[in-house]
PDB file of N, CA and C in Angstrom:
ATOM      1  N   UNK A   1      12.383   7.572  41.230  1.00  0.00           N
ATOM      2  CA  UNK A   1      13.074   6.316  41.351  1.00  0.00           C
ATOM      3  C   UNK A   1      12.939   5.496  40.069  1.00  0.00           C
ATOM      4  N   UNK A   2      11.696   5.370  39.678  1.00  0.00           N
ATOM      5  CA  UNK A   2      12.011   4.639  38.661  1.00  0.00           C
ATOM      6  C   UNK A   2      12.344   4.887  37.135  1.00  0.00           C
ATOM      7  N   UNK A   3      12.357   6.385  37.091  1.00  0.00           N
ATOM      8  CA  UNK A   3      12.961   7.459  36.007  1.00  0.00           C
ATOM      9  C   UNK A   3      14.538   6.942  36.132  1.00  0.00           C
ATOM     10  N   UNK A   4      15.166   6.531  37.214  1.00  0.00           N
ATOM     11  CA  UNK A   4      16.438   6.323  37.446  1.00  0.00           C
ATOM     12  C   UNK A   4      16.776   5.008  37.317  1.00  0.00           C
ATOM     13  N   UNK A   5      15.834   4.175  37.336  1.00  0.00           N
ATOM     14  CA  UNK A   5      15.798   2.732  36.816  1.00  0.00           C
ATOM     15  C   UNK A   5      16.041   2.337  35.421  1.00  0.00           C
ATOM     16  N   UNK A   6      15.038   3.335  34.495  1.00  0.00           N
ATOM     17  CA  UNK A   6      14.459   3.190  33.377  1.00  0.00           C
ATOM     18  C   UNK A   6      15.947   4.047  32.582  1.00  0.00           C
ATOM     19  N   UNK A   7      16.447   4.681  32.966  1.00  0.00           N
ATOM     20  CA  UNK A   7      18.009   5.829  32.457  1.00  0.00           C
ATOM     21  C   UNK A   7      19.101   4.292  32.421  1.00  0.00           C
ATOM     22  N   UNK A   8      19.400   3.480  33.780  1.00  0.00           N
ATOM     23  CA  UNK A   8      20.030   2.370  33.682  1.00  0.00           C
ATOM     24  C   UNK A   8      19.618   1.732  33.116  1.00  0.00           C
ATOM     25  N   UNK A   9      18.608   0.752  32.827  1.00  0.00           N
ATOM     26  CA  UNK A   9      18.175   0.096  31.897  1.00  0.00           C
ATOM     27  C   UNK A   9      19.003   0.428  30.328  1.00  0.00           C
ATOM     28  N   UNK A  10      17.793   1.380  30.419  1.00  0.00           N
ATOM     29  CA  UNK A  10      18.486   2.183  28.614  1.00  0.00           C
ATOM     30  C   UNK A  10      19.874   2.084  28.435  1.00  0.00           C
ATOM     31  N   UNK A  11      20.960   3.246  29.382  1.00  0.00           N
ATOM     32  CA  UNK A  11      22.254   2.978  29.402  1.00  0.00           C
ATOM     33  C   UNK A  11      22.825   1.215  29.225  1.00  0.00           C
ATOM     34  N   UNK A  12      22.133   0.487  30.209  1.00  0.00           N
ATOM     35  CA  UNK A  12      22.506  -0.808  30.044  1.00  0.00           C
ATOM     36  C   UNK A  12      22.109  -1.820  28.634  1.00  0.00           C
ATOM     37  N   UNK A  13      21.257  -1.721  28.231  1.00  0.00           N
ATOM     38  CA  UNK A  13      20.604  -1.890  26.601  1.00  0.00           C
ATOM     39  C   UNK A  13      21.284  -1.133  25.494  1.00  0.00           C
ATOM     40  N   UNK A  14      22.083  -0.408  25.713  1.00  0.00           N
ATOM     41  CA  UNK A  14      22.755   0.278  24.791  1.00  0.00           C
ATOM     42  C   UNK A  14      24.170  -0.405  24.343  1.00  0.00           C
ATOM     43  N   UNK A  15      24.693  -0.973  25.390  1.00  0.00           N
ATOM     44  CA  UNK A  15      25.550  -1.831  25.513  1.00  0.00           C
ATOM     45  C   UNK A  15      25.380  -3.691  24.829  1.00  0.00           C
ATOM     46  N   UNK A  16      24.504  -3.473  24.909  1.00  0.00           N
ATOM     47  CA  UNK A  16      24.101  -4.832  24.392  1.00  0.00           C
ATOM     48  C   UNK A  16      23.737  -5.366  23.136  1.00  0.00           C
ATOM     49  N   UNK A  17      24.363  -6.174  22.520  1.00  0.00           N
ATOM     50  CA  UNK A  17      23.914  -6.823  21.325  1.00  0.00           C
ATOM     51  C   UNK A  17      22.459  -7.815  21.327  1.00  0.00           C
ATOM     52  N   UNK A  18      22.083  -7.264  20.037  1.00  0.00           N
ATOM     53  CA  UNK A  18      20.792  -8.167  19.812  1.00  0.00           C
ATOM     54  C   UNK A  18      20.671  -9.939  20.206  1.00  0.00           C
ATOM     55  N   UNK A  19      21.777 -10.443  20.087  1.00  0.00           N
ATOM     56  CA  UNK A  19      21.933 -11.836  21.105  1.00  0.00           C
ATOM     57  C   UNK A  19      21.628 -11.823  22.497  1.00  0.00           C
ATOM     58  N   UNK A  20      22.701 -10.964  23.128  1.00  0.00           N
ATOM     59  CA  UNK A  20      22.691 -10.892  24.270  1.00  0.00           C
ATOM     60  C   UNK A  20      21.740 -10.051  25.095  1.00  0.00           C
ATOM     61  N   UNK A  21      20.465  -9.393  24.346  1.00  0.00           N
ATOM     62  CA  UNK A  21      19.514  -9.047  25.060  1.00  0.00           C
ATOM     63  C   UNK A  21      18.093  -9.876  25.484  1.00  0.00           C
ATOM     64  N   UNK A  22      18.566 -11.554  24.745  1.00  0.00           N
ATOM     65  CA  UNK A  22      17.623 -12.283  24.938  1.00  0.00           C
ATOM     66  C   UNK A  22      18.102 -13.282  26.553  1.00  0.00           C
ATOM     67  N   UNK A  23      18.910 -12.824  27.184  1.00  0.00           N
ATOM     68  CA  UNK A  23      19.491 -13.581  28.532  1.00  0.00           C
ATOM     69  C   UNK A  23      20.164 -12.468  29.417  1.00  0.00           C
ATOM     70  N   UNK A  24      19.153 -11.496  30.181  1.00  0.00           N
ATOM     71  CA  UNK A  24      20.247 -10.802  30.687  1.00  0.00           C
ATOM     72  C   UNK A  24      19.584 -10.520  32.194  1.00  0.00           C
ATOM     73  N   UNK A  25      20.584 -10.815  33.026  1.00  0.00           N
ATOM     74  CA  UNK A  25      20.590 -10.868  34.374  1.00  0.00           C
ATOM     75  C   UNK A  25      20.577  -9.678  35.043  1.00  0.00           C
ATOM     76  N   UNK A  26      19.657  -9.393  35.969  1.00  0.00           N
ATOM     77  CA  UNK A  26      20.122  -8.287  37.106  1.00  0.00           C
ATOM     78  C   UNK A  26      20.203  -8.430  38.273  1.00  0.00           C
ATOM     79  N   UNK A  27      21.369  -8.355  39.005  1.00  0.00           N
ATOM     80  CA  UNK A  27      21.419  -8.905  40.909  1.00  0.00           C
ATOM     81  C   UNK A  27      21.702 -10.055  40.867  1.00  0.00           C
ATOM     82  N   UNK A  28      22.243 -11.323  40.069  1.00  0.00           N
ATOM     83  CA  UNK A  28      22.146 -12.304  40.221  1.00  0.00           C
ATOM     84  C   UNK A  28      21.192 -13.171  39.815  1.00  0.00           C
ATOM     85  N   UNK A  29      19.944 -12.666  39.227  1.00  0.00           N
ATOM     86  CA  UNK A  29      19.068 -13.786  39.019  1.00  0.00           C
ATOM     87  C   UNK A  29      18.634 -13.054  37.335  1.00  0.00           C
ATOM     88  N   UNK A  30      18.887 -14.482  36.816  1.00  0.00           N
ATOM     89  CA  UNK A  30      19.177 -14.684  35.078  1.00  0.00           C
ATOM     90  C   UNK A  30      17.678 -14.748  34.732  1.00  0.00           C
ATOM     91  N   UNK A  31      17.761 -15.324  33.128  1.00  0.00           N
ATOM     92  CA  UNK A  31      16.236 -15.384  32.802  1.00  0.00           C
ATOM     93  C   UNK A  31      15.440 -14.190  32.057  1.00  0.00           C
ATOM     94  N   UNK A  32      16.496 -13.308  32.093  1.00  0.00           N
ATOM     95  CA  UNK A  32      15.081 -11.530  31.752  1.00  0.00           C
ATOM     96  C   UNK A  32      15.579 -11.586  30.263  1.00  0.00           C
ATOM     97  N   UNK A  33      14.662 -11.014  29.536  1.00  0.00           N
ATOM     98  CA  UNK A  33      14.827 -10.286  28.192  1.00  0.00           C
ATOM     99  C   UNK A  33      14.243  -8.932  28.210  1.00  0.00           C
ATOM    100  N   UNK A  34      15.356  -8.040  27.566  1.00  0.00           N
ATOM    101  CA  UNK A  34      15.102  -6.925  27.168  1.00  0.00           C
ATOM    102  C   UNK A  34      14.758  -6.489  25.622  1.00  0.00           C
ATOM    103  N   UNK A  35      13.569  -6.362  25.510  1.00  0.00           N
ATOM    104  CA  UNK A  35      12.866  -5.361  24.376  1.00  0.00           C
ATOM    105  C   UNK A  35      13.129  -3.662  24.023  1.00  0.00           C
ATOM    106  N   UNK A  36      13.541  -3.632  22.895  1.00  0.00           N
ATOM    107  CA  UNK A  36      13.722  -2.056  22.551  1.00  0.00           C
ATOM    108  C   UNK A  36      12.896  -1.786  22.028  1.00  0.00           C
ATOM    109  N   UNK A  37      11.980  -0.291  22.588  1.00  0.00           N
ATOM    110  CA  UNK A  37      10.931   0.039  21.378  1.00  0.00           C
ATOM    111  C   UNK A  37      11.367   0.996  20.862  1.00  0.00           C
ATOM    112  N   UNK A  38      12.674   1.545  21.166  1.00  0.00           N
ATOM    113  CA  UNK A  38      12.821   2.826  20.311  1.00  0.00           C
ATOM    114  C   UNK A  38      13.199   4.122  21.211  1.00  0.00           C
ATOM    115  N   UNK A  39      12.213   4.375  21.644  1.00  0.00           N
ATOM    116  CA  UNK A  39      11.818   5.641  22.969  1.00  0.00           C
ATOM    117  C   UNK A  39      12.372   5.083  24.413  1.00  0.00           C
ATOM    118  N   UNK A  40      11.939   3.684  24.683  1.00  0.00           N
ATOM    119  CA  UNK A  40      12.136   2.856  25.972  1.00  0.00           C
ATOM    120  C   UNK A  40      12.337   1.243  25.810  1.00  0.00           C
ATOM    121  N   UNK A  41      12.838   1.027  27.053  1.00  0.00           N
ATOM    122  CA  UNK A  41      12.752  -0.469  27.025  1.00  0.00           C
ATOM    123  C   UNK A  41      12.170  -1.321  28.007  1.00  0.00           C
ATOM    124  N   UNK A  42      12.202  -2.261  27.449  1.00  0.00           N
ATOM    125  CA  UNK A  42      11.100  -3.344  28.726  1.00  0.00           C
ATOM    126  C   UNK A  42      11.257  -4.188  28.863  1.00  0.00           C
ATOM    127  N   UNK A  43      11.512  -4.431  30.216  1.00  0.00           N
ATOM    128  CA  UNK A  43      12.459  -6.031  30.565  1.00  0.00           C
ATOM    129  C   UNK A  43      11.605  -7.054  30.909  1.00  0.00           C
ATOM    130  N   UNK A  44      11.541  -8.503  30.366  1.00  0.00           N
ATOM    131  CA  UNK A  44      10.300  -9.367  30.420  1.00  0.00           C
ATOM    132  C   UNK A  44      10.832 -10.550  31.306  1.00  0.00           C
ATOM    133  N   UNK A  45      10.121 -11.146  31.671  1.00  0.00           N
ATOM    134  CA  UNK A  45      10.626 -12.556  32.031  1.00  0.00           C
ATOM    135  C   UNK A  45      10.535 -13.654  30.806  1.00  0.00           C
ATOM    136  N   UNK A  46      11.594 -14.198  31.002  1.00  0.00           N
ATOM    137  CA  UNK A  46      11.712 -15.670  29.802  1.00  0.00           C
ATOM    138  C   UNK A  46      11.068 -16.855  30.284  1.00  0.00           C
ATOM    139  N   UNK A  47      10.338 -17.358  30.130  1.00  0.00           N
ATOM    140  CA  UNK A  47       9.746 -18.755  30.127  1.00  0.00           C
ATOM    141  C   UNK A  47      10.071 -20.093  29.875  1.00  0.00           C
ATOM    142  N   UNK A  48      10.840 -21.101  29.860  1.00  0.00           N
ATOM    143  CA  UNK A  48      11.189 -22.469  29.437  1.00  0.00           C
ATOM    144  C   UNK A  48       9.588 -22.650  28.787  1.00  0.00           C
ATOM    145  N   UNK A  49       9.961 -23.265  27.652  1.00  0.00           N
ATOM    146  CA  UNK A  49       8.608 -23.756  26.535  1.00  0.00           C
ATOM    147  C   UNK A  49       8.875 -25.165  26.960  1.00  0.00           C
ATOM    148  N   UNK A  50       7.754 -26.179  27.480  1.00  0.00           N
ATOM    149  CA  UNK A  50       7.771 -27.806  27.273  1.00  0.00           C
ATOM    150  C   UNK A  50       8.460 -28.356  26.156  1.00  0.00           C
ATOM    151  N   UNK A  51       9.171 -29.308  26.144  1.00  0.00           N
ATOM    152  CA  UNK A  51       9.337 -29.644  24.599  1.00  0.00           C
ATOM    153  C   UNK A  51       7.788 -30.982  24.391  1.00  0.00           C
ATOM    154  N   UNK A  52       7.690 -31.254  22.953  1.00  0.00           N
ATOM    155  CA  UNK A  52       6.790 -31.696  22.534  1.00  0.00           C
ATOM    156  C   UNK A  52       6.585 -32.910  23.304  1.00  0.00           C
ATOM    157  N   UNK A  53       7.447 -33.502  23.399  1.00  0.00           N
ATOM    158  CA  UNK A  53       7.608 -35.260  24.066  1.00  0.00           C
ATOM    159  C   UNK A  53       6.687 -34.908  26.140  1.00  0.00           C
ATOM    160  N   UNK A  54       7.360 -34.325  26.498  1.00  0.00           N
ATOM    161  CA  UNK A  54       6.766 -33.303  27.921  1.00  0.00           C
ATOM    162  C   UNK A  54       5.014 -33.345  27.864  1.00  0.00           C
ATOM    163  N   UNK A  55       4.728 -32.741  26.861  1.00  0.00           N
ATOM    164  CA  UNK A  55       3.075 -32.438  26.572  1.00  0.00           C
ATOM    165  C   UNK A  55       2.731 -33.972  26.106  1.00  0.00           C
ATOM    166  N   UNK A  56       3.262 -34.534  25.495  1.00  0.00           N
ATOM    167  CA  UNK A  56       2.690 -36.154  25.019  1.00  0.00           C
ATOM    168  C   UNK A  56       2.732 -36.942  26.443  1.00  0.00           C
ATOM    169  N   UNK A  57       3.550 -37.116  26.931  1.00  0.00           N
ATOM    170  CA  UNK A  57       3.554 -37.715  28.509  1.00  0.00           C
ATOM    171  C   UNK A  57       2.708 -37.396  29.308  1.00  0.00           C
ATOM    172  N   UNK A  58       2.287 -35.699  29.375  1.00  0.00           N
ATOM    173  CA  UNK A  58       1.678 -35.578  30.343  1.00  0.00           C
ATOM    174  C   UNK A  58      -0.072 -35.859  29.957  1.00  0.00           C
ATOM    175  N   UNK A  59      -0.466 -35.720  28.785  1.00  0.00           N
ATOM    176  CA  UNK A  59      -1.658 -36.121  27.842  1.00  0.00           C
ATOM    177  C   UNK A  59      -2.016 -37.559  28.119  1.00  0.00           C
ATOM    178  N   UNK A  60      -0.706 -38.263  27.952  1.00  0.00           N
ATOM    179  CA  UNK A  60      -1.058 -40.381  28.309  1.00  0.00           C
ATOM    180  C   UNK A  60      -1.115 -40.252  30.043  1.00  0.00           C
ATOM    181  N   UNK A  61      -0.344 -39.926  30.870  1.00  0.00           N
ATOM    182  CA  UNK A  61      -0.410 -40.034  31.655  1.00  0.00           C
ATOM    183  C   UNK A  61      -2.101 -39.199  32.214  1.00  0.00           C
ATOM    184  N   UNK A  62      -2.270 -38.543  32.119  1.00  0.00           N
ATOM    185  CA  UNK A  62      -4.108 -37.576  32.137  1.00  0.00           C
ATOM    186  C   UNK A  62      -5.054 -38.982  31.370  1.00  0.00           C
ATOM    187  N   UNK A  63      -5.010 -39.254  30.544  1.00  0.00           N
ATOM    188  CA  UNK A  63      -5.834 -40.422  29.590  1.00  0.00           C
ATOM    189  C   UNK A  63      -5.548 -41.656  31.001  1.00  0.00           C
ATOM    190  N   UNK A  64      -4.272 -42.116  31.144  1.00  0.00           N
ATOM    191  CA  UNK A  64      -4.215 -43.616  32.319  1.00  0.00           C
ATOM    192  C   UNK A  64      -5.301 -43.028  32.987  1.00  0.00           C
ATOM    193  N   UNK A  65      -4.805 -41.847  34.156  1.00  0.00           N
ATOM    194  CA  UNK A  65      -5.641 -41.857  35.733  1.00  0.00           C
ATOM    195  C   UNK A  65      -7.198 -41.452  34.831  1.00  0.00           C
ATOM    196  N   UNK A  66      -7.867 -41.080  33.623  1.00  0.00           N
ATOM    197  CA  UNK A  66      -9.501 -41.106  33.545  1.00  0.00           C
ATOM    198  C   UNK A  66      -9.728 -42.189  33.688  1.00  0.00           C
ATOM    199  N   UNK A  67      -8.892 -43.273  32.320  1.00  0.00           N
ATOM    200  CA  UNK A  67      -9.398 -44.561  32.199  1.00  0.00           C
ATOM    201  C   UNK A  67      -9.388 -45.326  33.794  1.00  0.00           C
ATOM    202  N   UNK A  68      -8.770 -45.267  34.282  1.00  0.00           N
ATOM    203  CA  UNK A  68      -8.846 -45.946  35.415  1.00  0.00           C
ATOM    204  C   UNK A  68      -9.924 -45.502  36.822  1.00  0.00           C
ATOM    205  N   UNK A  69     -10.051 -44.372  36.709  1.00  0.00           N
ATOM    206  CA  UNK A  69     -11.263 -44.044  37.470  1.00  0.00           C
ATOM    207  C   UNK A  69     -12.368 -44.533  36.700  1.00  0.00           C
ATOM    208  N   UNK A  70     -12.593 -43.964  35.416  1.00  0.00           N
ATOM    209  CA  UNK A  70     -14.141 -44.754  34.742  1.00  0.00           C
ATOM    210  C   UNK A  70     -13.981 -45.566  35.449  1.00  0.00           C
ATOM    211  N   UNK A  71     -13.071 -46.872  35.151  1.00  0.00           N
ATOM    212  CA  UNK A  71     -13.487 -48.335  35.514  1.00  0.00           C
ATOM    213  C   UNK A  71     -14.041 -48.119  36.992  1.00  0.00           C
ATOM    214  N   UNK A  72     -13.446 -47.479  37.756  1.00  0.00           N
ATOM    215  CA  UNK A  72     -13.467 -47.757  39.105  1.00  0.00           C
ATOM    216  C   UNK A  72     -15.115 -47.409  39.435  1.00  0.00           C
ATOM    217  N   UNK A  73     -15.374 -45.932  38.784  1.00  0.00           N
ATOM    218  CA  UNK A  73     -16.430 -45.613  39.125  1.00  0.00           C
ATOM    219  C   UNK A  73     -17.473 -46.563  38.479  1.00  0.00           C
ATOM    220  N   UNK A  74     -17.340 -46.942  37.512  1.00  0.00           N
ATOM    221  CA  UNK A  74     -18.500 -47.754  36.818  1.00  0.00           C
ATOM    222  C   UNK A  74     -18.342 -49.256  37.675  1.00  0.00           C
ATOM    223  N   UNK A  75     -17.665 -49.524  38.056  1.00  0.00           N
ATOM    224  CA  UNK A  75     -17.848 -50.831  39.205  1.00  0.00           C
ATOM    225  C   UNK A  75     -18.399 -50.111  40.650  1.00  0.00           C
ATOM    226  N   UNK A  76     -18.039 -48.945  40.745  1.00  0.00           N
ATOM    227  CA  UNK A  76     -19.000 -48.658  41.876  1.00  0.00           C
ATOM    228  C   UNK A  76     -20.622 -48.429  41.639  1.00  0.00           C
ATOM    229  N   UNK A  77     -20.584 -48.135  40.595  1.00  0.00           N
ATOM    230  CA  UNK A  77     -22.007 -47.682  40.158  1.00  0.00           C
ATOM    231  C   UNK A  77     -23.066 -49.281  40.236  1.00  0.00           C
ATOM    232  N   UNK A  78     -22.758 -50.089  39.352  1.00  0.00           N
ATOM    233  CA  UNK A  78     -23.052 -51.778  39.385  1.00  0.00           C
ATOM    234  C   UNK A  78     -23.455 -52.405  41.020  1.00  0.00           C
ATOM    235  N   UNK A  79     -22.546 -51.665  41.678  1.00  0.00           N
ATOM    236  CA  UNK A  79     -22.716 -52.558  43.007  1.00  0.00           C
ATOM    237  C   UNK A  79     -23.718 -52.180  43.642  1.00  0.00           C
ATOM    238  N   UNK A  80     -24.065 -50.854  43.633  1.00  0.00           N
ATOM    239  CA  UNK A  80     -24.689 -49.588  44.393  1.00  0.00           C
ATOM    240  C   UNK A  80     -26.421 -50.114  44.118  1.00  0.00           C
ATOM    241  N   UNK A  81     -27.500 -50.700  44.968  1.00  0.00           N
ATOM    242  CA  UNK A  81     -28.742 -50.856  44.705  1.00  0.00           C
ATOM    243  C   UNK A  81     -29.667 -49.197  43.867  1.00  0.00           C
ATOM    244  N   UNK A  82     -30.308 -49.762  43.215  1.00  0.00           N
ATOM    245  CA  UNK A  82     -31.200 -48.685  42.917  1.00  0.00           C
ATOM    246  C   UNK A  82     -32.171 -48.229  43.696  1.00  0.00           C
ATOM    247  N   UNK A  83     -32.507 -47.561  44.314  1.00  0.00           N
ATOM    248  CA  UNK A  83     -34.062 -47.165  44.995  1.00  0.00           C
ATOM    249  C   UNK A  83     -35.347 -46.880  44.335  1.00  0.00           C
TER     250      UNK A  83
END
């Protein structure tokens, strides 16, 4: 079975330009890239990368909720008797 997978694949990669092997769909669901090594090929999943602004937001927003627990916890700490 999957000797018969790997024959379509190939056949199907053969067909394809070096553009169009970075977006290629099977069954309906998009997203795959295909790699040629020569001998075989290997179909990967594509990933969406964050853009830079994404990672800065989520960094300030992580920094608000610490700063705001410190405070919280360090006013709990103050109230709390020592033994």
């Amino acid at each position: 079975m999957f000797s018969l997978i790997a024959r379509r694949i190939k056949r199907f990669g053969d067909h394809l330009g070096k553009k169009e092997r970075d977006n290629v769909s099977f069954n309906g669901f998009t997203g795959y890239g295909l790699a040629d090594f020569g001998t075989y090929y290997e179909v990967y999943a594509l990933t969406p990368v964050p853009e830079p602004s994404t990672w800065a937001a989520a960094a300030l927003a992580l920094g608000v909720i610490v700063w705001t627990q410190r405070r919280r916890f360090a006013r709990r700490t103050v109230l709390m008797p020592v033994a």
